[in-house]
C-alpha atoms as a PDB file:
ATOM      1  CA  UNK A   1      -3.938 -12.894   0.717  1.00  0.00           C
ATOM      2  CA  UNK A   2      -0.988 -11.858  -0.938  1.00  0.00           C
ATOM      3  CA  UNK A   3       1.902 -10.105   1.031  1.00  0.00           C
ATOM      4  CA  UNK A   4       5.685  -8.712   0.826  1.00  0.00           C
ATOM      5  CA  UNK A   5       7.610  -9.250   3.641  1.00  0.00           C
ATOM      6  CA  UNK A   6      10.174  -7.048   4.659  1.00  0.00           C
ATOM      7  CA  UNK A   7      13.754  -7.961   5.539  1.00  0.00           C
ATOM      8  CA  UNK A   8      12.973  -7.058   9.761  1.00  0.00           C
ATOM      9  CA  UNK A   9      10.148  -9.193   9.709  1.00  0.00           C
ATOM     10  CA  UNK A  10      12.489 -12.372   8.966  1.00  0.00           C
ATOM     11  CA  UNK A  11      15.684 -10.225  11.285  1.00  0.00           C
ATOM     12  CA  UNK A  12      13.069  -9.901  13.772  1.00  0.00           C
ATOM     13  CA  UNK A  13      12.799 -13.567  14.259  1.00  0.00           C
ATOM     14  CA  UNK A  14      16.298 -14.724  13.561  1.00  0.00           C
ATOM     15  CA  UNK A  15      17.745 -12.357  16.158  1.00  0.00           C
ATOM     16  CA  UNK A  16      14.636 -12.900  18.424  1.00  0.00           C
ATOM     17  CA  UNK A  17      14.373  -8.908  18.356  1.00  0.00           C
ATOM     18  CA  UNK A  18      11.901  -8.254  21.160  1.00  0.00           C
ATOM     19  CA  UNK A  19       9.192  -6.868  21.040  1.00  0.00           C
ATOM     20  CA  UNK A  20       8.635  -7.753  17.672  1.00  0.00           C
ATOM     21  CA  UNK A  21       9.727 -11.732  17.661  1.00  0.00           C
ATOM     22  CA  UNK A  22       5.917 -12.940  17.874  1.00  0.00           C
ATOM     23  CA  UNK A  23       3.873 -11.271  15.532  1.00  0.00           C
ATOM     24  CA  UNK A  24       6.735 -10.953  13.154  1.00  0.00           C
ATOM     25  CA  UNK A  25       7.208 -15.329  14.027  1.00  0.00           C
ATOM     26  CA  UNK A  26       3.276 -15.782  13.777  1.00  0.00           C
ATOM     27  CA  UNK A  27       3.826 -14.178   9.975  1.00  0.00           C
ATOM     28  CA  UNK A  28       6.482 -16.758   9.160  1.00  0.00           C
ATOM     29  CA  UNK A  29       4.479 -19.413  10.691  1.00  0.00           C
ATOM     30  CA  UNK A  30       1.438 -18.296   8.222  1.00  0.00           C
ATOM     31  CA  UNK A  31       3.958 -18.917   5.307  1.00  0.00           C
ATOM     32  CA  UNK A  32       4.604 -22.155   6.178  1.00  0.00           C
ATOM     33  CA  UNK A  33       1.119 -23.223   6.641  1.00  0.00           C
ATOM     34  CA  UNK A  34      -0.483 -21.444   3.514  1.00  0.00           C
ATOM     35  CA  UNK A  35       2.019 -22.126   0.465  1.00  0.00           C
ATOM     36  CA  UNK A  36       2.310 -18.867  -1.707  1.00  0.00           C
ATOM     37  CA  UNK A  37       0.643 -16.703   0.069  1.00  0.00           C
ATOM     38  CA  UNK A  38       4.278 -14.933   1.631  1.00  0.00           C
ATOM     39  CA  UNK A  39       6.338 -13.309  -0.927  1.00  0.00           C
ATOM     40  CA  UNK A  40      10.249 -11.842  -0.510  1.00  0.00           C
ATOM     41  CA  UNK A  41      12.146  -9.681  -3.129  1.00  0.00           C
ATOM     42  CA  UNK A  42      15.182 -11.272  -4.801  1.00  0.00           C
ATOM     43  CA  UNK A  43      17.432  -8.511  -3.858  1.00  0.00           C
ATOM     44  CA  UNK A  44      16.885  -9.067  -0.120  1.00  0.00           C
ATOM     45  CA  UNK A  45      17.854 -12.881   0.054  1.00  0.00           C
ATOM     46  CA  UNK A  46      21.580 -12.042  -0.236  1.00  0.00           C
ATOM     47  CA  UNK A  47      20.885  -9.258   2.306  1.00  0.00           C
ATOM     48  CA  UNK A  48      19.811 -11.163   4.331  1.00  0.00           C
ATOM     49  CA  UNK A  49      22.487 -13.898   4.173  1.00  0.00           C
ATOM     50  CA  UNK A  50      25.011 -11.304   4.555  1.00  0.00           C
ATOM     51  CA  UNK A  51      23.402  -9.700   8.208  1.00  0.00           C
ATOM     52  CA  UNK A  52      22.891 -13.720   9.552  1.00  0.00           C
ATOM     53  CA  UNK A  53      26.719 -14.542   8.790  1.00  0.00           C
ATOM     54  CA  UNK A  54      27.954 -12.010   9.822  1.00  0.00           C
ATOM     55  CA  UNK A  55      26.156 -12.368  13.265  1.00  0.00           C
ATOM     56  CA  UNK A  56      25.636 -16.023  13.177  1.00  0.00           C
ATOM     57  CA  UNK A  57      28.119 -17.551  10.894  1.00  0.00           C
ATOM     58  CA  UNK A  58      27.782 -18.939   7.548  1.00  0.00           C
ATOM     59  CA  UNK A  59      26.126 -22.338   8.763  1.00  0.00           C
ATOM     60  CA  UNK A  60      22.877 -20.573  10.034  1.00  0.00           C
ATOM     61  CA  UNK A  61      22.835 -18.197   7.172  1.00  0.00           C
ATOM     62  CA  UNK A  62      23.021 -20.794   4.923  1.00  0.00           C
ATOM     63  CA  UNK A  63      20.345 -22.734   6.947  1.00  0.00           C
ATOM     64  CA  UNK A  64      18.037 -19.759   6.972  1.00  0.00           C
ATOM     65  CA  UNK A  65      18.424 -19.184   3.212  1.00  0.00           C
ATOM     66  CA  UNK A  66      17.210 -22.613   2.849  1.00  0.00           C
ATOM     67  CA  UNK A  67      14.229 -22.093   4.784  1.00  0.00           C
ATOM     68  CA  UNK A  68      13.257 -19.429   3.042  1.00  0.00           C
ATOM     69  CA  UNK A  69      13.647 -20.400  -0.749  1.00  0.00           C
ATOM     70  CA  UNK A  70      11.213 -23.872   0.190  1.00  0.00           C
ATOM     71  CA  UNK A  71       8.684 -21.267   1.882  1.00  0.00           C
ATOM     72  CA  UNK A  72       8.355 -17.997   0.580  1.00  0.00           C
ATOM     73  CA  UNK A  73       7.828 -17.267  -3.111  1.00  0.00           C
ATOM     74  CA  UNK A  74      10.920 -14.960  -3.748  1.00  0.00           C
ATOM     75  CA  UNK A  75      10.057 -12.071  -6.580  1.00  0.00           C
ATOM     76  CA  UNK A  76      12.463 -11.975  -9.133  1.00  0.00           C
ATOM     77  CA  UNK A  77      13.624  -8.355  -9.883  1.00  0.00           C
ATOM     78  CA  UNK A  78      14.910  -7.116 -13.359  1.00  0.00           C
ATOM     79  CA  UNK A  79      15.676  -3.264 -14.851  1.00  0.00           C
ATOM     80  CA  UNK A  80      11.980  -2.573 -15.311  1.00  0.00           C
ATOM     81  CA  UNK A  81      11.186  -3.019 -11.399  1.00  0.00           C
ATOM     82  CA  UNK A  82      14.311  -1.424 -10.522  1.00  0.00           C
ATOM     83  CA  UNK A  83      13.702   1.875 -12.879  1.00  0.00           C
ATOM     84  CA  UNK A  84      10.063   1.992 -10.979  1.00  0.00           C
ATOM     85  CA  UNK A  85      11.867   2.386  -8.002  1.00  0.00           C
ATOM     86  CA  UNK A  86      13.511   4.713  -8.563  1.00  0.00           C
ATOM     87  CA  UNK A  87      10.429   7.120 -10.183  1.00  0.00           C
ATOM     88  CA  UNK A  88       8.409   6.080  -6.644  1.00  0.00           C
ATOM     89  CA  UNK A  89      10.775   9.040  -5.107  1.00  0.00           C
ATOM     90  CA  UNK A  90      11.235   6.499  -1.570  1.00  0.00           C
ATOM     91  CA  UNK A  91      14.054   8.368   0.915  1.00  0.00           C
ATOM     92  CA  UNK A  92      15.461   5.117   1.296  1.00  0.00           C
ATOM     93  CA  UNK A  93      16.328   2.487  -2.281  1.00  0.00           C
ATOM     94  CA  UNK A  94      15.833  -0.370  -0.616  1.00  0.00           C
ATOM     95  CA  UNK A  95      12.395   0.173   0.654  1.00  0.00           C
ATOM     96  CA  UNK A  96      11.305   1.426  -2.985  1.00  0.00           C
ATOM     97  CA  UNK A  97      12.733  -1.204  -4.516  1.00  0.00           C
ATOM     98  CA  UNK A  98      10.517  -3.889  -1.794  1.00  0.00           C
ATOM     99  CA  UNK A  99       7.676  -1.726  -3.105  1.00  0.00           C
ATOM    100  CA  UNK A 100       8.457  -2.121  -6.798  1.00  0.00           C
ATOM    101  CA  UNK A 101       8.617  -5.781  -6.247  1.00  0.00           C
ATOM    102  CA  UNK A 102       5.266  -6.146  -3.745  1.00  0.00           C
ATOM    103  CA  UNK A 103       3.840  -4.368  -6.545  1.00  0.00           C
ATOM    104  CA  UNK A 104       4.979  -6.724  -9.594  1.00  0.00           C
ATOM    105  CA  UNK A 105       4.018  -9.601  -7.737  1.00  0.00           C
ATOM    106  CA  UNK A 106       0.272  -8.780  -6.878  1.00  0.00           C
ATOM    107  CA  UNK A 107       0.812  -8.393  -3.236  1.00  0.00           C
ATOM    108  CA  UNK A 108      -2.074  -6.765  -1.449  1.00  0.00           C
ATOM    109  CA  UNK A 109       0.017  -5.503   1.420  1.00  0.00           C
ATOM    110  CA  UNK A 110       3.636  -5.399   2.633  1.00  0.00           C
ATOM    111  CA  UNK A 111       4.753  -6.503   6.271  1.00  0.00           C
ATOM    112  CA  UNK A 112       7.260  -4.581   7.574  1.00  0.00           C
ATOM    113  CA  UNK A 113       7.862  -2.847  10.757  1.00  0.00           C
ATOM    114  CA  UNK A 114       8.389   0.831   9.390  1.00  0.00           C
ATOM    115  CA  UNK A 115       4.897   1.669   8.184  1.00  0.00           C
ATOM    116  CA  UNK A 116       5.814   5.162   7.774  1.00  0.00           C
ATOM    117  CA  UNK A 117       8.631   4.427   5.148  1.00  0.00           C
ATOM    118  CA  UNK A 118       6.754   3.398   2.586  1.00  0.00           C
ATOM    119  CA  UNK A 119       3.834   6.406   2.107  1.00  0.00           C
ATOM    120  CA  UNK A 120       4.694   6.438  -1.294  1.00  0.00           C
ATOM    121  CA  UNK A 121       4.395   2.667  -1.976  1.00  0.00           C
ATOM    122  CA  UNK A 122       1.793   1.390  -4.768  1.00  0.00           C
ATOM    123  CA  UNK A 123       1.076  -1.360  -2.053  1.00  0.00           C
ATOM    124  CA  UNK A 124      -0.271  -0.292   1.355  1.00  0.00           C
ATOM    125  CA  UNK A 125       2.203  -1.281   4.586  1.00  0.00           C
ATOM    126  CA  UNK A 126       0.950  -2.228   7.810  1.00  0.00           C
ATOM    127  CA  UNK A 127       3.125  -3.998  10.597  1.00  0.00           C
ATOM    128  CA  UNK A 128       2.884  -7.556  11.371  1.00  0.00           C
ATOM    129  CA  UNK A 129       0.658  -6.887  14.427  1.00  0.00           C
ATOM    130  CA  UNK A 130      -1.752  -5.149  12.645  1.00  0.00           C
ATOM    131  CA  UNK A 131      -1.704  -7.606   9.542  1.00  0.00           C
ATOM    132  CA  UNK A 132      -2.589 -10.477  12.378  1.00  0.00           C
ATOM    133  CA  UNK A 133      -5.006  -8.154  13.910  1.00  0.00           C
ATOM    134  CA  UNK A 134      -7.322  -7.943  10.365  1.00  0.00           C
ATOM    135  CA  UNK A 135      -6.408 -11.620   9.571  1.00  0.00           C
ATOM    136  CA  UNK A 136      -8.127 -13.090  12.502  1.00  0.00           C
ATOM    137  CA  UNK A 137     -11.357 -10.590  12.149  1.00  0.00           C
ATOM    138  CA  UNK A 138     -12.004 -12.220   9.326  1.00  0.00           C
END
């Protein structure tokens, strides 16, 4: 299956952000194993560059940007996907914009720990504990 991770999912293993590290680290691991199943928007590769420098330094970030582009299928994201966005009516850009792209790029769900932010997405959210939950019932 198909999904859009959300920037925390990849914070929440970088920083080792507890209590989230292992279901959000049992995602990643997913992407590894299963090739193009783990999707990212474009906009939130230099995001998350930015947070991991500034934190890290530039050598991890750089590391971690790496990792990402030979793992996860990043969704390009043009004026059409930004201008849905915007008409989705999110509070918060960012996590319409993730929704626009999940959207564009066939995802069946998004992973992200702040279900409730995205009752107005096109693509259902569920958290990476519940995502693992389903994934080994079936």
């Amino acid at each position: 299956m198909k999904v859009m991770l959300d920037l925390n999912v990849l914070l929440d293993v970088v920083q080792k952000r507890e209590p989230f590290y292992a279901a959000s680290a049992m995602v990643l691991s997913q992407a590894v194993e299963e090739p193009g199943t783990s999707c990212l928007p474009g906009h939130a590769l230099t995001t998350l560059h930015y947070i991991v420098a500034k934190y890290s330094g530039r050598e991890p970030a750089n590391t971690l940007v790496d990792w990402v582009l030979a793992n996860l299928e990043i969704v390009p994201q043009d004026r059409a996907q930004f201008v849905r966005a915007r008409n989705l009516r999110f509070d918060d850009f960012e996590d319409a914009a993730l929704a626009s792209a999940a959207e564009a790029a066939g995802c069946k769900l998004i992973l992200t720990r702040n279900v409730v932010d995205f009752g107005a997405s096109p693509v259902p959210a569920v958290t990476p504990e519940e995502f693992l939950l389903t994934a080994s019932q079936e």
